[in-house]
PDB file of N, CA and C in Angstrom:
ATOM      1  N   UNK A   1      78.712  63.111  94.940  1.00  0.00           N
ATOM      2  CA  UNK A   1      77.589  63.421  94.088  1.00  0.00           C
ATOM      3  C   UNK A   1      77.308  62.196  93.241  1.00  0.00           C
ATOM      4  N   UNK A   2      76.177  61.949  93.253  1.00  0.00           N
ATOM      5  CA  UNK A   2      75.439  60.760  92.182  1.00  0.00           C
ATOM      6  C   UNK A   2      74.767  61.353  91.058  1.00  0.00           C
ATOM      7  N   UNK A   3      74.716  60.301  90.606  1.00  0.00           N
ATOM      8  CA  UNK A   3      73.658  61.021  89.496  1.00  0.00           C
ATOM      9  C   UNK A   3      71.952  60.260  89.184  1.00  0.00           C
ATOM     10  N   UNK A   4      71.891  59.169  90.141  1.00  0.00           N
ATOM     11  CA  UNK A   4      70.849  58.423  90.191  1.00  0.00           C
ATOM     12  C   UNK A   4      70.844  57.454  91.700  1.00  0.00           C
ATOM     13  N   UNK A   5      69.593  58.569  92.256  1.00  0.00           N
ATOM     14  CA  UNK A   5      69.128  57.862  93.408  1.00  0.00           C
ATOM     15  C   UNK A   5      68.066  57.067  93.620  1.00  0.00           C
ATOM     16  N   UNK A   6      68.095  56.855  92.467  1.00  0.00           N
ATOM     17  CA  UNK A   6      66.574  55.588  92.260  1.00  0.00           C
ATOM     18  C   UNK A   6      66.906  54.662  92.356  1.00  0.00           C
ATOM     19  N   UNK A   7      67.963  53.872  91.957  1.00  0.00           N
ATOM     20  CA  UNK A   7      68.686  52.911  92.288  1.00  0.00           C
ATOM     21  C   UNK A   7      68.274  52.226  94.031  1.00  0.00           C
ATOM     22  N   UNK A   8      68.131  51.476  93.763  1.00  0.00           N
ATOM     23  CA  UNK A   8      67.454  51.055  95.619  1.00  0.00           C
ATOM     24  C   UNK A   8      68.508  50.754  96.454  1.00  0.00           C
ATOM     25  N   UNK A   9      69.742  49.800  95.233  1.00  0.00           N
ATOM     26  CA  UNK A   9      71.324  50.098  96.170  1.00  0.00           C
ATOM     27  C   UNK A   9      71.860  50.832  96.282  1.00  0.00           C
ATOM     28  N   UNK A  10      71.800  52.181  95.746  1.00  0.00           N
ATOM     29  CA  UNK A  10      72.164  53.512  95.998  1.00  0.00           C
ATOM     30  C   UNK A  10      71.467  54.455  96.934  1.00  0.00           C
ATOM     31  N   UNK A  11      70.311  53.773  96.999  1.00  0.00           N
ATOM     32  CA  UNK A  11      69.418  54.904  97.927  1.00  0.00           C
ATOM     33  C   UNK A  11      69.871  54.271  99.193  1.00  0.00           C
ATOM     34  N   UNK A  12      70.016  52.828  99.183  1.00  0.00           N
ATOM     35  CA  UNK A  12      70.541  52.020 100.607  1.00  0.00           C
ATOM     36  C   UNK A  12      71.464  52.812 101.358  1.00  0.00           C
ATOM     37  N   UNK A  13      72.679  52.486 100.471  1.00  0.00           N
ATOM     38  CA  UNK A  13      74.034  53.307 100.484  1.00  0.00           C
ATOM     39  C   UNK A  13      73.836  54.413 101.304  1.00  0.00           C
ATOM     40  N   UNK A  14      73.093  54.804 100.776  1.00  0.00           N
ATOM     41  CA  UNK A  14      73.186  56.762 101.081  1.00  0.00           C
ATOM     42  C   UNK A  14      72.666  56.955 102.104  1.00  0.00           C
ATOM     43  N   UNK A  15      71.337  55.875 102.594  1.00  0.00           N
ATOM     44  CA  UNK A  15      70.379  55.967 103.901  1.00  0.00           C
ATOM     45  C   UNK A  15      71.385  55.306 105.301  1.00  0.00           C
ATOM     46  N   UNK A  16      72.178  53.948 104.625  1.00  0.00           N
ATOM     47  CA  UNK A  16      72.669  53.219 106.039  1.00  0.00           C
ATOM     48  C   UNK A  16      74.495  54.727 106.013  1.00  0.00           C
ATOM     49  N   UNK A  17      74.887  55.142 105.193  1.00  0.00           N
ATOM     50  CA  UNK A  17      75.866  56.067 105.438  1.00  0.00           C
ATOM     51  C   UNK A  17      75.635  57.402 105.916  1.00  0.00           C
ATOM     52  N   UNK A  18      74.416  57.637 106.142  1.00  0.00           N
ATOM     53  CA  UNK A  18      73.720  58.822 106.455  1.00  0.00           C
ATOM     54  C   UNK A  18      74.048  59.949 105.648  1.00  0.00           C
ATOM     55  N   UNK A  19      74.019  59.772 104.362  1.00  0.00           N
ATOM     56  CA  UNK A  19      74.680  60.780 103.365  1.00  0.00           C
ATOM     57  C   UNK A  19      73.312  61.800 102.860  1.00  0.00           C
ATOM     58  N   UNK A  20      73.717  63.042 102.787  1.00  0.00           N
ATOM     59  CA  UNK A  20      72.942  63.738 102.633  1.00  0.00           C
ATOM     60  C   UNK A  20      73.346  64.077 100.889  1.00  0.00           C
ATOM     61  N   UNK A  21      71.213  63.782 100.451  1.00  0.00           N
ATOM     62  CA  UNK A  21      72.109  64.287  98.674  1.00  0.00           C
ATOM     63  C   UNK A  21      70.708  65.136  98.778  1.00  0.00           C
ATOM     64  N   UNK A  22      70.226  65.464  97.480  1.00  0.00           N
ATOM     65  CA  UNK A  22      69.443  66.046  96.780  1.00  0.00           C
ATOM     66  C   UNK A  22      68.864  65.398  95.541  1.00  0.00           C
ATOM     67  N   UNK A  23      67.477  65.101  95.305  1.00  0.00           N
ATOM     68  CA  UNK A  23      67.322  64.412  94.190  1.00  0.00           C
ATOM     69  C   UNK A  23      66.721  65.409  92.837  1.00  0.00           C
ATOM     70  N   UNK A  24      67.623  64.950  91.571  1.00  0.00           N
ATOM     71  CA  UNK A  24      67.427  65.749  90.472  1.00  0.00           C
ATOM     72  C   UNK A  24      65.863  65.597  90.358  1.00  0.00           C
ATOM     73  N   UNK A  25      65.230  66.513  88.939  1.00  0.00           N
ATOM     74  CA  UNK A  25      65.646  67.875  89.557  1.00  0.00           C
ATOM     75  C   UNK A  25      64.867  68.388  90.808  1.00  0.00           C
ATOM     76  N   UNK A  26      65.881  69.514  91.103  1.00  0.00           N
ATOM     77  CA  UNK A  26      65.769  70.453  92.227  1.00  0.00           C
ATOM     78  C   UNK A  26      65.939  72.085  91.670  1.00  0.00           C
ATOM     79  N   UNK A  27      65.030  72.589  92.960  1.00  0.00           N
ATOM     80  CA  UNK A  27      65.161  74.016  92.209  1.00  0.00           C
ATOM     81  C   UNK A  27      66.480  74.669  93.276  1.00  0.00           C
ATOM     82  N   UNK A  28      66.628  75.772  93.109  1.00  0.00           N
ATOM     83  CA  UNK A  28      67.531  76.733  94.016  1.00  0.00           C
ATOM     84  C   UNK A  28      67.348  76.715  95.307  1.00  0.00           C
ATOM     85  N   UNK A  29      66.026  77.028  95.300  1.00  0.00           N
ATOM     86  CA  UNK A  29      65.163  76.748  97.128  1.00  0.00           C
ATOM     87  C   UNK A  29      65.390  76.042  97.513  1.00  0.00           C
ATOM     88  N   UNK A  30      65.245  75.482  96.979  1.00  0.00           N
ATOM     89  CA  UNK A  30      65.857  73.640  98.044  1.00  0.00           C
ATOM     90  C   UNK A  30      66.930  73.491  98.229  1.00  0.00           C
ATOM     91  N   UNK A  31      68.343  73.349  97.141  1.00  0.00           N
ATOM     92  CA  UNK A  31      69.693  73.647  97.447  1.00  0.00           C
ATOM     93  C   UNK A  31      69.993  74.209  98.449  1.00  0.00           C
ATOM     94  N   UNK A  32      69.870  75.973  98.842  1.00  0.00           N
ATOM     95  CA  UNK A  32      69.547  76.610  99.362  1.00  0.00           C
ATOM     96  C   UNK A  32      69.054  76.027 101.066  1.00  0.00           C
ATOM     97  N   UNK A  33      67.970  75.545 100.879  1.00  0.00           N
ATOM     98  CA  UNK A  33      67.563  74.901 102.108  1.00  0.00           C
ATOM     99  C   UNK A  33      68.030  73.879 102.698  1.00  0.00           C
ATOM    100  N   UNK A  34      68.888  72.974 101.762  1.00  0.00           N
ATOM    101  CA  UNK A  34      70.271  71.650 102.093  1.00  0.00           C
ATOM    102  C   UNK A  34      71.028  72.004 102.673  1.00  0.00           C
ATOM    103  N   UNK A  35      71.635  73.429 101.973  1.00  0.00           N
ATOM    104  CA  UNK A  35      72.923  73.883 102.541  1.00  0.00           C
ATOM    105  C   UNK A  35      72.392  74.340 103.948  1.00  0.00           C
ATOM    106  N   UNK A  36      71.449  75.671 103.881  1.00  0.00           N
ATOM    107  CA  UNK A  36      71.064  75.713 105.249  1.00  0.00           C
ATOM    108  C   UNK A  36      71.203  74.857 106.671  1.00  0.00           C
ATOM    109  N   UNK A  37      70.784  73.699 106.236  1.00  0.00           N
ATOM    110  CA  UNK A  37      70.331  73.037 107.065  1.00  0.00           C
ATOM    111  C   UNK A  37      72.007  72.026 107.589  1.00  0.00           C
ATOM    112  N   UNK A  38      72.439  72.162 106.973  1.00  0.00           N
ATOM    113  CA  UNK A  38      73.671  71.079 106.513  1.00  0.00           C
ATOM    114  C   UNK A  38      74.313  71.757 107.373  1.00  0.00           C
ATOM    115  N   UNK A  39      74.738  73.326 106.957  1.00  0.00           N
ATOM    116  CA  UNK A  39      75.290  74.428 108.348  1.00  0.00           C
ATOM    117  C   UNK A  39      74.493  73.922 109.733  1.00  0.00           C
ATOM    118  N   UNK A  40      73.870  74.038 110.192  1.00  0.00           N
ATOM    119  CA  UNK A  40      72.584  74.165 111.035  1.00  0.00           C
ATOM    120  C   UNK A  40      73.241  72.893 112.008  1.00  0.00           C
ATOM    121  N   UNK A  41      73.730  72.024 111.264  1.00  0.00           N
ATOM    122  CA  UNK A  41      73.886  70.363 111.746  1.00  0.00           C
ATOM    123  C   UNK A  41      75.423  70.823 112.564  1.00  0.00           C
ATOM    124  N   UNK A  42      75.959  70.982 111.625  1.00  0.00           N
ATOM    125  CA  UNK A  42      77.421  71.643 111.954  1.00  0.00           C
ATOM    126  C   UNK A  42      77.637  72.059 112.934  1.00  0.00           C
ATOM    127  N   UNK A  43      76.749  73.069 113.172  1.00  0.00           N
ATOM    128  CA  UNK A  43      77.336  73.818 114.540  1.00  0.00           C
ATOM    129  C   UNK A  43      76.531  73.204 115.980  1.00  0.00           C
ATOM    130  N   UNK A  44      75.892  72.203 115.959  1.00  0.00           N
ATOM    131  CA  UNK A  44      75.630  71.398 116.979  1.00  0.00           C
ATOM    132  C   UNK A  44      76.728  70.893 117.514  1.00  0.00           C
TER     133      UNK A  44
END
């Protein structure tokens, strides 16, 4: 977890590591729809 993805070397980071985040703020729905999807990847 970060706390700032504005950072352009952090957004790098996260794009060439294929890291999945969420950018503040976010509502529930979306969380919600991360995790979803995050499962979703998983079971491929």
């Amino acid at each position: 977890m970060t706390g700032d993805v504005v950072i352009p070397e952090v957004q790098e980071f996260l794009e060439r590591n294929q890291i999945t985040y969420v950018e503040k703020p976010f509502t529930l729905r979306q969380l919600e729809e991360l995790i979803a999807d995050l499962q979703k990847r998983r079971e491929r």
